[in-house]
PDBML (XML) file of the C-alpha atoms, coordinates in Angstrom:
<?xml version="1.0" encoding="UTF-8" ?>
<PDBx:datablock datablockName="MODEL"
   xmlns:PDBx="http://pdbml.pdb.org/schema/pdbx-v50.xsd"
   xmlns:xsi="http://www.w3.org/2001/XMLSchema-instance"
   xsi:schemaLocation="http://pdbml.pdb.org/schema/pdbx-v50.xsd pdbx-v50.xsd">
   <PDBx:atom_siteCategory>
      <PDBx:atom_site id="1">
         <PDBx:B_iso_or_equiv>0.00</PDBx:B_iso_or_equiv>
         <PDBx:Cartn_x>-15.231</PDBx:Cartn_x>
         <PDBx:Cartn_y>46.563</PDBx:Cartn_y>
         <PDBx:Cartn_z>-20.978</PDBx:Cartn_z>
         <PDBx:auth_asym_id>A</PDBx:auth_asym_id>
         <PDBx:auth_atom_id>CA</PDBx:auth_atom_id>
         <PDBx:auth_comp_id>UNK</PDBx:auth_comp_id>
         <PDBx:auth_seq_id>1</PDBx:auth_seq_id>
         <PDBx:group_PDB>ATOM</PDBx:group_PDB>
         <PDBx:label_alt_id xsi:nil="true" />
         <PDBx:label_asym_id>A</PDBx:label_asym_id>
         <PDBx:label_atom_id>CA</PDBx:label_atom_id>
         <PDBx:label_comp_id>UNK</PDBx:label_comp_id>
         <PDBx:label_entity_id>1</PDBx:label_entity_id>
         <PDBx:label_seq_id>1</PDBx:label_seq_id>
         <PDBx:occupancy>1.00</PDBx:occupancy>
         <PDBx:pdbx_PDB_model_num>1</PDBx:pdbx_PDB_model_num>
         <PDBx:type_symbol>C</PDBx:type_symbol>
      </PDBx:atom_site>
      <PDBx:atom_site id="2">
         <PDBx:B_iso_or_equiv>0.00</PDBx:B_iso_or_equiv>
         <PDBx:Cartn_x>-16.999</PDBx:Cartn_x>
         <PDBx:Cartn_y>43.625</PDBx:Cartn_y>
         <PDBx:Cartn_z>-22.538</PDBx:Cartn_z>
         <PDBx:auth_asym_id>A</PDBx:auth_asym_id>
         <PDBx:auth_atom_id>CA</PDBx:auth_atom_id>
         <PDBx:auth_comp_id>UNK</PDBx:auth_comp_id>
         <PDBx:auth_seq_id>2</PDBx:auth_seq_id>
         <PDBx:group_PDB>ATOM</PDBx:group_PDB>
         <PDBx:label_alt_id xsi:nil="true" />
         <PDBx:label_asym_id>A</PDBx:label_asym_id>
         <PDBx:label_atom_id>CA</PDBx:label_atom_id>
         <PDBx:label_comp_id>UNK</PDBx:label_comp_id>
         <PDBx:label_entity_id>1</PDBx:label_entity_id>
         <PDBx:label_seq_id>2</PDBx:label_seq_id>
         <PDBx:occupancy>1.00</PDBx:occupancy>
         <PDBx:pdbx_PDB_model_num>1</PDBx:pdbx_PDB_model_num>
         <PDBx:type_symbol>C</PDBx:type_symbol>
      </PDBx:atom_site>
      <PDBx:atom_site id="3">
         <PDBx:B_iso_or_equiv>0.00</PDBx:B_iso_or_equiv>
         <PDBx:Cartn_x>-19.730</PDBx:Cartn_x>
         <PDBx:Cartn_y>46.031</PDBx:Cartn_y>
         <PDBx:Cartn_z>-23.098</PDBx:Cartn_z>
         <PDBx:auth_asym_id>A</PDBx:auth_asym_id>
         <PDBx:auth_atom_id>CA</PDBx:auth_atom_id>
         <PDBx:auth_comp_id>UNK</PDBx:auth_comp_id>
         <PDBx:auth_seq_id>3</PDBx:auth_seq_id>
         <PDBx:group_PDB>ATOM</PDBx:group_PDB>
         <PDBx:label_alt_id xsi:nil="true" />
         <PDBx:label_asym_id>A</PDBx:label_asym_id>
         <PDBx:label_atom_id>CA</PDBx:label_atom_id>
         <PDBx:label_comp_id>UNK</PDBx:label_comp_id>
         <PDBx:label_entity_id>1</PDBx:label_entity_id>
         <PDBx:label_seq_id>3</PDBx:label_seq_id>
         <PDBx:occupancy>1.00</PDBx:occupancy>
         <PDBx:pdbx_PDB_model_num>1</PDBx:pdbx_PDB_model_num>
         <PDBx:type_symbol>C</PDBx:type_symbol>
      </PDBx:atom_site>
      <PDBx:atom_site id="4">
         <PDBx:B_iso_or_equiv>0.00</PDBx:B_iso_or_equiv>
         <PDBx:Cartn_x>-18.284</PDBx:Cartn_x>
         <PDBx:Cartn_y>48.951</PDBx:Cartn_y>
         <PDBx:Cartn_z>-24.502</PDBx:Cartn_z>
         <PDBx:auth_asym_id>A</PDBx:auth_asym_id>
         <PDBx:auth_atom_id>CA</PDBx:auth_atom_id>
         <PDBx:auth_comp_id>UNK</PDBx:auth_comp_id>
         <PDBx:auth_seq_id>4</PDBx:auth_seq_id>
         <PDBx:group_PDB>ATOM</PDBx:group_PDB>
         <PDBx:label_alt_id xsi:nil="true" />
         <PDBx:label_asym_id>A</PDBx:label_asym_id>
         <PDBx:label_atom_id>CA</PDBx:label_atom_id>
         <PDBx:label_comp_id>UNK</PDBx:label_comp_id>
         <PDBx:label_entity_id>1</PDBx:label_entity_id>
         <PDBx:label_seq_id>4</PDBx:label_seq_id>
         <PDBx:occupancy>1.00</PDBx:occupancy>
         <PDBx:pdbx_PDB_model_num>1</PDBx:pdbx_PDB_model_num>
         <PDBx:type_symbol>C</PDBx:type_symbol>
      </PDBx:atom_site>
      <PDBx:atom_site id="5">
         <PDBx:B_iso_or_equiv>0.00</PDBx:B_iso_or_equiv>
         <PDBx:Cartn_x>-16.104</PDBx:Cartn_x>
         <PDBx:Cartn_y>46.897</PDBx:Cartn_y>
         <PDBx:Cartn_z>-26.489</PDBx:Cartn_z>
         <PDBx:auth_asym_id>A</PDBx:auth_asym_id>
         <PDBx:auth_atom_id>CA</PDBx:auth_atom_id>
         <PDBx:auth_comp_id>UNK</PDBx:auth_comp_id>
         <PDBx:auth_seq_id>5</PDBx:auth_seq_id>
         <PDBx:group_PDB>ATOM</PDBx:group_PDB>
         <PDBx:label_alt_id xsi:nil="true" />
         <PDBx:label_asym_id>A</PDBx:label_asym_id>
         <PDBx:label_atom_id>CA</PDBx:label_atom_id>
         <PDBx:label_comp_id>UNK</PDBx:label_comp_id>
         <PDBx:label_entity_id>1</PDBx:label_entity_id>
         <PDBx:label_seq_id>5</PDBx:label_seq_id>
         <PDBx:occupancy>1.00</PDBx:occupancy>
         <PDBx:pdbx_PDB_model_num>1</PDBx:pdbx_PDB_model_num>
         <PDBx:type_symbol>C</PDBx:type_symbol>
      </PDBx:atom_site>
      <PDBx:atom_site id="6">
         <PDBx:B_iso_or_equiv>0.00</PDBx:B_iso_or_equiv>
         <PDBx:Cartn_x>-19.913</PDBx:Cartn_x>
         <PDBx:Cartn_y>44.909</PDBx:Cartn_y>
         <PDBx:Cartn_z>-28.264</PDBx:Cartn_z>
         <PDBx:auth_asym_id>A</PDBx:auth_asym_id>
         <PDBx:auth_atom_id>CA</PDBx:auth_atom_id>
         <PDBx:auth_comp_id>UNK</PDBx:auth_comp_id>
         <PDBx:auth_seq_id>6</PDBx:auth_seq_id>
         <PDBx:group_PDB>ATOM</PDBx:group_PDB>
         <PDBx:label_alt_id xsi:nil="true" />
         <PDBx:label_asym_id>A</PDBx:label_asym_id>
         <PDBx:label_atom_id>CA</PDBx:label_atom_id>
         <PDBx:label_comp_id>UNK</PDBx:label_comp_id>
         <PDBx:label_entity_id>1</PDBx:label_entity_id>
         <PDBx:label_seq_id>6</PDBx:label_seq_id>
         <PDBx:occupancy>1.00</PDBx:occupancy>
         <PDBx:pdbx_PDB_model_num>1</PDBx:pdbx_PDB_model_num>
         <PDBx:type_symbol>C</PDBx:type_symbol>
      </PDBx:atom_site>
      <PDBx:atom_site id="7">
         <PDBx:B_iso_or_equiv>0.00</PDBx:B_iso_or_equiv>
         <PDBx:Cartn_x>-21.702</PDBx:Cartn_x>
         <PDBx:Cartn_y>48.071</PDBx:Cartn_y>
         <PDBx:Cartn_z>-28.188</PDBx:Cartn_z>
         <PDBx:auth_asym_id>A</PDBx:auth_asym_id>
         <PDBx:auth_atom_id>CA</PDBx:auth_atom_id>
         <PDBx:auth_comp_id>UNK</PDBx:auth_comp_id>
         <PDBx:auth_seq_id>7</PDBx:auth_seq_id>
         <PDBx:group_PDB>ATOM</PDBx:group_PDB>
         <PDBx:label_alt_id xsi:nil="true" />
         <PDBx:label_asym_id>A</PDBx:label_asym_id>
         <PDBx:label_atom_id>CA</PDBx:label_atom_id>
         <PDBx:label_comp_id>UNK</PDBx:label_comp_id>
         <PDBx:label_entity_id>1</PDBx:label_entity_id>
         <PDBx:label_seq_id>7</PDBx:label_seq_id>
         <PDBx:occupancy>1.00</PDBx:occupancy>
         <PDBx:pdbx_PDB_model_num>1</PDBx:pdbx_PDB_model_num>
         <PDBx:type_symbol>C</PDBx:type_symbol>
      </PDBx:atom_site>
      <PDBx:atom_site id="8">
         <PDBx:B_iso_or_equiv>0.00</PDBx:B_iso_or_equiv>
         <PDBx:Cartn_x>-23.027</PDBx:Cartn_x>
         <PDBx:Cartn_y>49.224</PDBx:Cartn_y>
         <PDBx:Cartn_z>-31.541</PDBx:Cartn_z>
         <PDBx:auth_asym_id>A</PDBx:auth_asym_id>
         <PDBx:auth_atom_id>CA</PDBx:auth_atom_id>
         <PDBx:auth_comp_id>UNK</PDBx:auth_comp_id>
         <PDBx:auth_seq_id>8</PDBx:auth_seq_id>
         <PDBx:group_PDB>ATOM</PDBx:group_PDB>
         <PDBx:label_alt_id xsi:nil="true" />
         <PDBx:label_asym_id>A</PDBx:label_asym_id>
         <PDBx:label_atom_id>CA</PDBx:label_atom_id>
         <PDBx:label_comp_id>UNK</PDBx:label_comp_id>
         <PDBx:label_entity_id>1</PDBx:label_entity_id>
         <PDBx:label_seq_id>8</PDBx:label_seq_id>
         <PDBx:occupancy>1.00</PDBx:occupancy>
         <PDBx:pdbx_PDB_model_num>1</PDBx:pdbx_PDB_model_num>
         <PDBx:type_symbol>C</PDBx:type_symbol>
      </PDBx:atom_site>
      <PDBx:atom_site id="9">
         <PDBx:B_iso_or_equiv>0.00</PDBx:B_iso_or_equiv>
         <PDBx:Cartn_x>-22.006</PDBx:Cartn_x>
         <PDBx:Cartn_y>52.559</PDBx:Cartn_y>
         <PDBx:Cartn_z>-33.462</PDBx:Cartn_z>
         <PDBx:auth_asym_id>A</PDBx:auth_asym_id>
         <PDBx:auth_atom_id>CA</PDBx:auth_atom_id>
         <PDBx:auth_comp_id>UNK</PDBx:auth_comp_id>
         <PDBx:auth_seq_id>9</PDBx:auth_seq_id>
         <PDBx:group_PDB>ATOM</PDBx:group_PDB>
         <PDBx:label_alt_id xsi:nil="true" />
         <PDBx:label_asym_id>A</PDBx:label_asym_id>
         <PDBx:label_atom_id>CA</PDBx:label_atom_id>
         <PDBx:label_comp_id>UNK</PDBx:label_comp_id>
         <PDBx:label_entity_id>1</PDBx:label_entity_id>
         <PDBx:label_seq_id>9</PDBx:label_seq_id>
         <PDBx:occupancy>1.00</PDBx:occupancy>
         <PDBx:pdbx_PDB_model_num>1</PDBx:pdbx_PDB_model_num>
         <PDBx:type_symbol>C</PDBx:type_symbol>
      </PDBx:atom_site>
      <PDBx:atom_site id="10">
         <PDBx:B_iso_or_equiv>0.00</PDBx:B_iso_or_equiv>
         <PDBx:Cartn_x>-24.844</PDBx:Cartn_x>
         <PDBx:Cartn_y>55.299</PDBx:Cartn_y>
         <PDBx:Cartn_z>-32.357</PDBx:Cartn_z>
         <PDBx:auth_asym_id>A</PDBx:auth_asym_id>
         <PDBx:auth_atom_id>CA</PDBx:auth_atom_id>
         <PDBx:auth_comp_id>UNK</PDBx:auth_comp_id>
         <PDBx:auth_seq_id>10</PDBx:auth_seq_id>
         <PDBx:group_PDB>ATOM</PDBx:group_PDB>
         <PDBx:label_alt_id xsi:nil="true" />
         <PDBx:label_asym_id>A</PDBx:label_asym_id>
         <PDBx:label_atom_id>CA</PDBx:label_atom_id>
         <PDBx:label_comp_id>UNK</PDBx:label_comp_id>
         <PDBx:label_entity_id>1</PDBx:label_entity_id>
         <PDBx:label_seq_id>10</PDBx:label_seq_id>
         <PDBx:occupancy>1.00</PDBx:occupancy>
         <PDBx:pdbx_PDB_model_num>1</PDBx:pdbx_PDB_model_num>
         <PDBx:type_symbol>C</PDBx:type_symbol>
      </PDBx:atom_site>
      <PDBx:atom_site id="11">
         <PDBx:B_iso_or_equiv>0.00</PDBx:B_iso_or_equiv>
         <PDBx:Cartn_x>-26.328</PDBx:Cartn_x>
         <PDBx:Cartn_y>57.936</PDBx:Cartn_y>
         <PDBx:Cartn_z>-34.271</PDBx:Cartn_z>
         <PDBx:auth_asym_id>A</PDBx:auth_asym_id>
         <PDBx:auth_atom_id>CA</PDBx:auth_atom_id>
         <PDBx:auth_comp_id>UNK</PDBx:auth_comp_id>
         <PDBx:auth_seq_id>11</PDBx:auth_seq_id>
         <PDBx:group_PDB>ATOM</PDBx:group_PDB>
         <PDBx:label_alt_id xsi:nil="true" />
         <PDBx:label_asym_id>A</PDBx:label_asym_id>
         <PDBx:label_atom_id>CA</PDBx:label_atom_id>
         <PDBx:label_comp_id>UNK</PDBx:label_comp_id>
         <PDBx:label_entity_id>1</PDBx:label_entity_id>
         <PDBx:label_seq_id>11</PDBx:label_seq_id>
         <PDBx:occupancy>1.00</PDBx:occupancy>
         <PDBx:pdbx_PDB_model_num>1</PDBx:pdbx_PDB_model_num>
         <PDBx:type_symbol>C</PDBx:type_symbol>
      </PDBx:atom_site>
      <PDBx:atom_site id="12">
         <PDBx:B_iso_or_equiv>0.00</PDBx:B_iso_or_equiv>
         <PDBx:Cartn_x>-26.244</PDBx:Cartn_x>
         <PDBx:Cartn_y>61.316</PDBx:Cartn_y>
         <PDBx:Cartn_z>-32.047</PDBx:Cartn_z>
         <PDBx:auth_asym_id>A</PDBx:auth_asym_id>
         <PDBx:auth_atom_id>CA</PDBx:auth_atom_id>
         <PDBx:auth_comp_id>UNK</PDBx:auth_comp_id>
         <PDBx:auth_seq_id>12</PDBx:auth_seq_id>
         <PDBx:group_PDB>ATOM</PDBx:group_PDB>
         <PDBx:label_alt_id xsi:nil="true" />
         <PDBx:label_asym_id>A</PDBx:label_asym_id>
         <PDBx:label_atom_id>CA</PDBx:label_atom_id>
         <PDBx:label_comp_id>UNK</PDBx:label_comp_id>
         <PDBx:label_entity_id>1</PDBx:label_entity_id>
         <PDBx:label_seq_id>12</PDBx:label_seq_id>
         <PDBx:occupancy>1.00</PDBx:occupancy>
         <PDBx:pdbx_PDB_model_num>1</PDBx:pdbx_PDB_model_num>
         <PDBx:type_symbol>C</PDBx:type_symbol>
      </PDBx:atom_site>
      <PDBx:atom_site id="13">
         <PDBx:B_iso_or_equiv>0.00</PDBx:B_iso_or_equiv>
         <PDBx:Cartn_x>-27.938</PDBx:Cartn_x>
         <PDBx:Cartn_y>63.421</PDBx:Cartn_y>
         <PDBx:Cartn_z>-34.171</PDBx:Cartn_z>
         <PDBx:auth_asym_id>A</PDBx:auth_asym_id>
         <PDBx:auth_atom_id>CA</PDBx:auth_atom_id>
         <PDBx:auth_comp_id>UNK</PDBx:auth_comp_id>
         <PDBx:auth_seq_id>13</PDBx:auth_seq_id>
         <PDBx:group_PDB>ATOM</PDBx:group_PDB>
         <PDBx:label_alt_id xsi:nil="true" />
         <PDBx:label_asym_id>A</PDBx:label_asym_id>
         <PDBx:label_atom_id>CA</PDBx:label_atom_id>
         <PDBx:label_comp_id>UNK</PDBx:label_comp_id>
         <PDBx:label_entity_id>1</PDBx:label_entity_id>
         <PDBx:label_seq_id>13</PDBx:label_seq_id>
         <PDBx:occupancy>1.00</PDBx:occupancy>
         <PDBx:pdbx_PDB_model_num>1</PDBx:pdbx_PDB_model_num>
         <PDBx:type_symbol>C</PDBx:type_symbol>
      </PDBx:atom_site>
      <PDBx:atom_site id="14">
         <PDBx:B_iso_or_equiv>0.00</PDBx:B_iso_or_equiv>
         <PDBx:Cartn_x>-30.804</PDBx:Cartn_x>
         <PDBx:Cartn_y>60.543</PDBx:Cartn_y>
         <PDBx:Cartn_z>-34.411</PDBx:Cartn_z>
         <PDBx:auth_asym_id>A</PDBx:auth_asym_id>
         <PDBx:auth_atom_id>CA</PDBx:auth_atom_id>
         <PDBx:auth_comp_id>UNK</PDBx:auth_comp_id>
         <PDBx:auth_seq_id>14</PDBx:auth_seq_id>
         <PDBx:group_PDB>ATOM</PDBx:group_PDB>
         <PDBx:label_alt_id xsi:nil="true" />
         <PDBx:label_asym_id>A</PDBx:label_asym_id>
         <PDBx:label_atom_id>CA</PDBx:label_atom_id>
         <PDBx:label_comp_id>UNK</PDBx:label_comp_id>
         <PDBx:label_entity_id>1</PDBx:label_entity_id>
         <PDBx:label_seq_id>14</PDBx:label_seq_id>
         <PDBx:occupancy>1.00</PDBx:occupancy>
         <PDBx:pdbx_PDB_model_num>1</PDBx:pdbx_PDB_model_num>
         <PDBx:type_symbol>C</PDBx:type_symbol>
      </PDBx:atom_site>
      <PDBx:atom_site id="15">
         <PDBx:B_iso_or_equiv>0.00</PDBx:B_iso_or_equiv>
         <PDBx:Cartn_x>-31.120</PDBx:Cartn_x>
         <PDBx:Cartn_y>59.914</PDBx:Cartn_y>
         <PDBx:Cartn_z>-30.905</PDBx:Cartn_z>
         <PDBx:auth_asym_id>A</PDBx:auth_asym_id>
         <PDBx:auth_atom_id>CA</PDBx:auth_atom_id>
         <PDBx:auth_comp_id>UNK</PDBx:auth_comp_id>
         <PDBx:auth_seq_id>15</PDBx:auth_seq_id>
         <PDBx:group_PDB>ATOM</PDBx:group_PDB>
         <PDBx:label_alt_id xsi:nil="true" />
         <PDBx:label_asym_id>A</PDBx:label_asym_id>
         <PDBx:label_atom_id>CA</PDBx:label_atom_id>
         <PDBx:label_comp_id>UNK</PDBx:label_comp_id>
         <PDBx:label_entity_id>1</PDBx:label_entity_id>
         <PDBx:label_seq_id>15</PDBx:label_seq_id>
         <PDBx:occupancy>1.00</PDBx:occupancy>
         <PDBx:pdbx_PDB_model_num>1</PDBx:pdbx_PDB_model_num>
         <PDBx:type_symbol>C</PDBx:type_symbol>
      </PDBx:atom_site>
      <PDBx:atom_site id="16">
         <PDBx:B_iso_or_equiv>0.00</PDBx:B_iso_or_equiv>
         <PDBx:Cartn_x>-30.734</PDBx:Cartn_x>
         <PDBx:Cartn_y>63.713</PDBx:Cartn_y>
         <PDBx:Cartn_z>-29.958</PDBx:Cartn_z>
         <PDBx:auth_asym_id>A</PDBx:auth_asym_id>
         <PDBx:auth_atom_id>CA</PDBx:auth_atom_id>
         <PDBx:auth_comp_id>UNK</PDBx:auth_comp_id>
         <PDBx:auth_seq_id>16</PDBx:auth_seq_id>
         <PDBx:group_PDB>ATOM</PDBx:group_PDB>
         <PDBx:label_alt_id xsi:nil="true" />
         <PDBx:label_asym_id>A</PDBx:label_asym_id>
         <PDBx:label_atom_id>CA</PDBx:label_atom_id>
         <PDBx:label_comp_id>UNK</PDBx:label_comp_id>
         <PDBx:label_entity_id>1</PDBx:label_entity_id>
         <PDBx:label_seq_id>16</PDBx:label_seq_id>
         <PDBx:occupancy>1.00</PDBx:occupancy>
         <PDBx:pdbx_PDB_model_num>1</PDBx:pdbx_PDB_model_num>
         <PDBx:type_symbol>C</PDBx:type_symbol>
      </PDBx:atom_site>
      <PDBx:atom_site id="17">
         <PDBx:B_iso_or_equiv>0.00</PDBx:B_iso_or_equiv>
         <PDBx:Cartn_x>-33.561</PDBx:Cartn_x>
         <PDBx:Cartn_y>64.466</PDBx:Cartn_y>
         <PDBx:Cartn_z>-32.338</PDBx:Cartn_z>
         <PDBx:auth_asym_id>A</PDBx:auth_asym_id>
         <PDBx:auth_atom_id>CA</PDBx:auth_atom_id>
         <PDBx:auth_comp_id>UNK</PDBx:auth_comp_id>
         <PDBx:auth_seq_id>17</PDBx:auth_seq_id>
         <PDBx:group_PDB>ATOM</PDBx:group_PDB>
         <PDBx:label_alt_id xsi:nil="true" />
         <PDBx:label_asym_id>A</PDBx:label_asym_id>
         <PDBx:label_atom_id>CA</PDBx:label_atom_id>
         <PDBx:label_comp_id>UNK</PDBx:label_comp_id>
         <PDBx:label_entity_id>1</PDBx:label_entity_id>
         <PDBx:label_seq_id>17</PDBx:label_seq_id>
         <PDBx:occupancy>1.00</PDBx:occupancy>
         <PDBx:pdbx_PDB_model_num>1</PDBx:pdbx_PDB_model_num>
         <PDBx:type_symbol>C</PDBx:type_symbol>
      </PDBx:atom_site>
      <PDBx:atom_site id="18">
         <PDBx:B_iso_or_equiv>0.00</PDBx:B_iso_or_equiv>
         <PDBx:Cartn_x>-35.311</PDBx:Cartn_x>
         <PDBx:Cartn_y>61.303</PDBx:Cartn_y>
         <PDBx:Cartn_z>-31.196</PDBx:Cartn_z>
         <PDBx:auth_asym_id>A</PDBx:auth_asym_id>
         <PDBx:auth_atom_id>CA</PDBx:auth_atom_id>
         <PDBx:auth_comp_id>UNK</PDBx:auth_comp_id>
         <PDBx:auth_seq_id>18</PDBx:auth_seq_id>
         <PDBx:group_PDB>ATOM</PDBx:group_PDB>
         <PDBx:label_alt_id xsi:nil="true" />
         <PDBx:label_asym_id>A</PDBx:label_asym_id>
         <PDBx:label_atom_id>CA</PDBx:label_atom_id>
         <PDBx:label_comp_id>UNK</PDBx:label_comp_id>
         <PDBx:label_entity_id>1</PDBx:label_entity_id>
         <PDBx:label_seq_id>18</PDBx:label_seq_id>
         <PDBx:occupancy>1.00</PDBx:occupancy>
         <PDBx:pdbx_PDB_model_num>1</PDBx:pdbx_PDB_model_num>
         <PDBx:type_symbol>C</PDBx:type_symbol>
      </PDBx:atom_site>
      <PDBx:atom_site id="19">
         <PDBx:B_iso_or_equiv>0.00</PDBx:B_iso_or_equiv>
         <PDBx:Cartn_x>-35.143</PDBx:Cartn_x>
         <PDBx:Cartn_y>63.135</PDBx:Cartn_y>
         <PDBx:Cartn_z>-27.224</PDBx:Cartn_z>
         <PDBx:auth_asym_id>A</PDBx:auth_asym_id>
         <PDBx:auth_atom_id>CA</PDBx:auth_atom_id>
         <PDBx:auth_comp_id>UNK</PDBx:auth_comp_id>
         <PDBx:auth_seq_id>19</PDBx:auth_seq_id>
         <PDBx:group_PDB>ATOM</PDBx:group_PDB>
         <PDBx:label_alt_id xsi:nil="true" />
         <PDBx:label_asym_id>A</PDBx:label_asym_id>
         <PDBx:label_atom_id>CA</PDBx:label_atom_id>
         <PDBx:label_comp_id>UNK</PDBx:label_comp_id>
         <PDBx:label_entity_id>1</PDBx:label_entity_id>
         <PDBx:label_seq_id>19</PDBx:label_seq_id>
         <PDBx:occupancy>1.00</PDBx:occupancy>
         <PDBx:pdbx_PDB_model_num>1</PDBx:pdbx_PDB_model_num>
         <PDBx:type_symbol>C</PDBx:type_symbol>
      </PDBx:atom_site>
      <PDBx:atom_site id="20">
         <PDBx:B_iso_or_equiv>0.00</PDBx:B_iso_or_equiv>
         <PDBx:Cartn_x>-36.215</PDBx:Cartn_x>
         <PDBx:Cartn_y>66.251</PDBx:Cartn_y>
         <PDBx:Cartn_z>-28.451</PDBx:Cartn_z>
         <PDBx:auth_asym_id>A</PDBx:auth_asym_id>
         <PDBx:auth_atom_id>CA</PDBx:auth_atom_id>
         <PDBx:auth_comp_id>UNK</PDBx:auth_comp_id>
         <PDBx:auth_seq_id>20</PDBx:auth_seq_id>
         <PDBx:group_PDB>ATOM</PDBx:group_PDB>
         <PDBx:label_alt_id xsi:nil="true" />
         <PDBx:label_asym_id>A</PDBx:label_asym_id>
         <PDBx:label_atom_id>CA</PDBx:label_atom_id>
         <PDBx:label_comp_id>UNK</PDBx:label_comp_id>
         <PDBx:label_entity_id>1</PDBx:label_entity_id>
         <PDBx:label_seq_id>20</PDBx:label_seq_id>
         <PDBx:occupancy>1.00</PDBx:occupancy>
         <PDBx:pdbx_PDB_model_num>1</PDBx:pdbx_PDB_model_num>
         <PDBx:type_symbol>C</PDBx:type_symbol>
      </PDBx:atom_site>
      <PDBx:atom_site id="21">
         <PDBx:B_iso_or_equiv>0.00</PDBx:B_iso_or_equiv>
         <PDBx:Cartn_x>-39.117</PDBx:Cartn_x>
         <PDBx:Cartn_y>64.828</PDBx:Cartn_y>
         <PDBx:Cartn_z>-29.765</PDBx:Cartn_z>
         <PDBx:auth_asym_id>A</PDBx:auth_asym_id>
         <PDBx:auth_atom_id>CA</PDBx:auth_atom_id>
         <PDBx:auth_comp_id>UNK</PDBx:auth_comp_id>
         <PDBx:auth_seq_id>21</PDBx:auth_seq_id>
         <PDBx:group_PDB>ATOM</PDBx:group_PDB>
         <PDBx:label_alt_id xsi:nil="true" />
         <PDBx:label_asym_id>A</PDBx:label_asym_id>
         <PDBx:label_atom_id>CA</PDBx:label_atom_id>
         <PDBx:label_comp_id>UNK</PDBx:label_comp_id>
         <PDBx:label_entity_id>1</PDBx:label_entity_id>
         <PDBx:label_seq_id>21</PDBx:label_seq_id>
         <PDBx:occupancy>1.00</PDBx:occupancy>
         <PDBx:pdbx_PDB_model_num>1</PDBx:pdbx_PDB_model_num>
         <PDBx:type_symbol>C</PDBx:type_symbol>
      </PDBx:atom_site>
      <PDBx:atom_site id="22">
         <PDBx:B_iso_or_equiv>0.00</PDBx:B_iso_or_equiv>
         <PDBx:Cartn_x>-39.571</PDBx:Cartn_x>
         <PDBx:Cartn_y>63.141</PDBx:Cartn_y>
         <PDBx:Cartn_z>-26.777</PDBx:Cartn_z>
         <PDBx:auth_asym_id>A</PDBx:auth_asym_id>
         <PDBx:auth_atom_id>CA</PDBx:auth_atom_id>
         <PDBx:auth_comp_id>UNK</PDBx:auth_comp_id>
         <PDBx:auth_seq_id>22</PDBx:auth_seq_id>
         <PDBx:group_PDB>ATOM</PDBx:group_PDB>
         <PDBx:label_alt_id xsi:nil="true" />
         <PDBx:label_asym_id>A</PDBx:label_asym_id>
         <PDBx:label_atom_id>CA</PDBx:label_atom_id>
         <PDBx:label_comp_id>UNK</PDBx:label_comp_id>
         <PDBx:label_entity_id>1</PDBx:label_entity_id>
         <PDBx:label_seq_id>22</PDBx:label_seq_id>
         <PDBx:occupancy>1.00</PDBx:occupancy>
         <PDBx:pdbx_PDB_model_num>1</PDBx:pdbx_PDB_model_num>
         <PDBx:type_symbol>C</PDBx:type_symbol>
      </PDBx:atom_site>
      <PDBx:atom_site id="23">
         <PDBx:B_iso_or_equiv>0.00</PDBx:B_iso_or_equiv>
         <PDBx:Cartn_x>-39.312</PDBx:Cartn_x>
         <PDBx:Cartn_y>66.420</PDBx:Cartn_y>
         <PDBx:Cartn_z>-24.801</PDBx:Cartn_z>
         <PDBx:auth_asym_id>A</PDBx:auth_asym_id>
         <PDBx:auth_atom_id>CA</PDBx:auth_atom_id>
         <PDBx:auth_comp_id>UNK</PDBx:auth_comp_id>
         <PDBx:auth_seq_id>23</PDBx:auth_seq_id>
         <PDBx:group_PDB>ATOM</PDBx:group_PDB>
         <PDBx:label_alt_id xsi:nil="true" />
         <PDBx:label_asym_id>A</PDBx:label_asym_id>
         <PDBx:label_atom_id>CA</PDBx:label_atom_id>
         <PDBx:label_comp_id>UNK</PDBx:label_comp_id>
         <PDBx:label_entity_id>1</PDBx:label_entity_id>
         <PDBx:label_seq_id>23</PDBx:label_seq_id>
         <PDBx:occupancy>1.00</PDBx:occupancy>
         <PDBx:pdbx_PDB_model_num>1</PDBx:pdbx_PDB_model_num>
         <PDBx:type_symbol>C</PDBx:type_symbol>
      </PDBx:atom_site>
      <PDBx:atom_site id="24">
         <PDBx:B_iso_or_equiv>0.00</PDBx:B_iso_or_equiv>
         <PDBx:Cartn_x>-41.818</PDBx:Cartn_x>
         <PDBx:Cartn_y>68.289</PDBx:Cartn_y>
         <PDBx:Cartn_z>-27.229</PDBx:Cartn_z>
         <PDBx:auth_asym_id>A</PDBx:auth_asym_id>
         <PDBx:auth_atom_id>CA</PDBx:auth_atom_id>
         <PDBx:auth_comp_id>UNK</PDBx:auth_comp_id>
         <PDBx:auth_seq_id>24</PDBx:auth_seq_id>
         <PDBx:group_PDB>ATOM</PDBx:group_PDB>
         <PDBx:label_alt_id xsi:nil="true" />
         <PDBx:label_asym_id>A</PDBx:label_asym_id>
         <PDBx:label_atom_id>CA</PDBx:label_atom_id>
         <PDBx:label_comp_id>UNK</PDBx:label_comp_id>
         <PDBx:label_entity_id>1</PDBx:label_entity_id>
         <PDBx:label_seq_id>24</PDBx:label_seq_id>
         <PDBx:occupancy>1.00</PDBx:occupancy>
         <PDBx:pdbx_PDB_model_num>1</PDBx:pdbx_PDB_model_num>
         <PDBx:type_symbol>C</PDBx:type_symbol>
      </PDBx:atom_site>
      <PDBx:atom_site id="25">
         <PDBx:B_iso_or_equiv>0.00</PDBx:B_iso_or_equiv>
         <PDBx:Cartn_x>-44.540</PDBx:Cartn_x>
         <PDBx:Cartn_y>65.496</PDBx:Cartn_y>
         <PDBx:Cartn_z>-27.021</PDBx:Cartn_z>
         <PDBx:auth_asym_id>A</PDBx:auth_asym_id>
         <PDBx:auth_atom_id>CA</PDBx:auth_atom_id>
         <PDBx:auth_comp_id>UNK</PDBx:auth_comp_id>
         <PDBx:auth_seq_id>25</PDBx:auth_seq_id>
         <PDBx:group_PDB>ATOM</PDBx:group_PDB>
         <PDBx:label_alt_id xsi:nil="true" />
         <PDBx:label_asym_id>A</PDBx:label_asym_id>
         <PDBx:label_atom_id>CA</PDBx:label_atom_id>
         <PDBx:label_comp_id>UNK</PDBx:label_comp_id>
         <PDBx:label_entity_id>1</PDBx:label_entity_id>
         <PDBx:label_seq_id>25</PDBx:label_seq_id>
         <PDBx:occupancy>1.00</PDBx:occupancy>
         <PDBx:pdbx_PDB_model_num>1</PDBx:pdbx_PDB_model_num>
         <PDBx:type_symbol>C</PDBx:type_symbol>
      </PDBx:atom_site>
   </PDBx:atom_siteCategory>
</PDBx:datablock>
């Protein structure tokens, strides 16, 4: 909970691009 509860706000669509990238290299 402590976690979850500090975790920062994520971008999806930048990390989704960011593993697609990834995947493509």
């Amino acid at each position: 909970p402590l976690l979850n509860r500090i975790a920062p706000k994520v971008d999806r669509a930048a990390l989704d691009e960011q593993t697609r990238a990834e995947r493509t290299r």
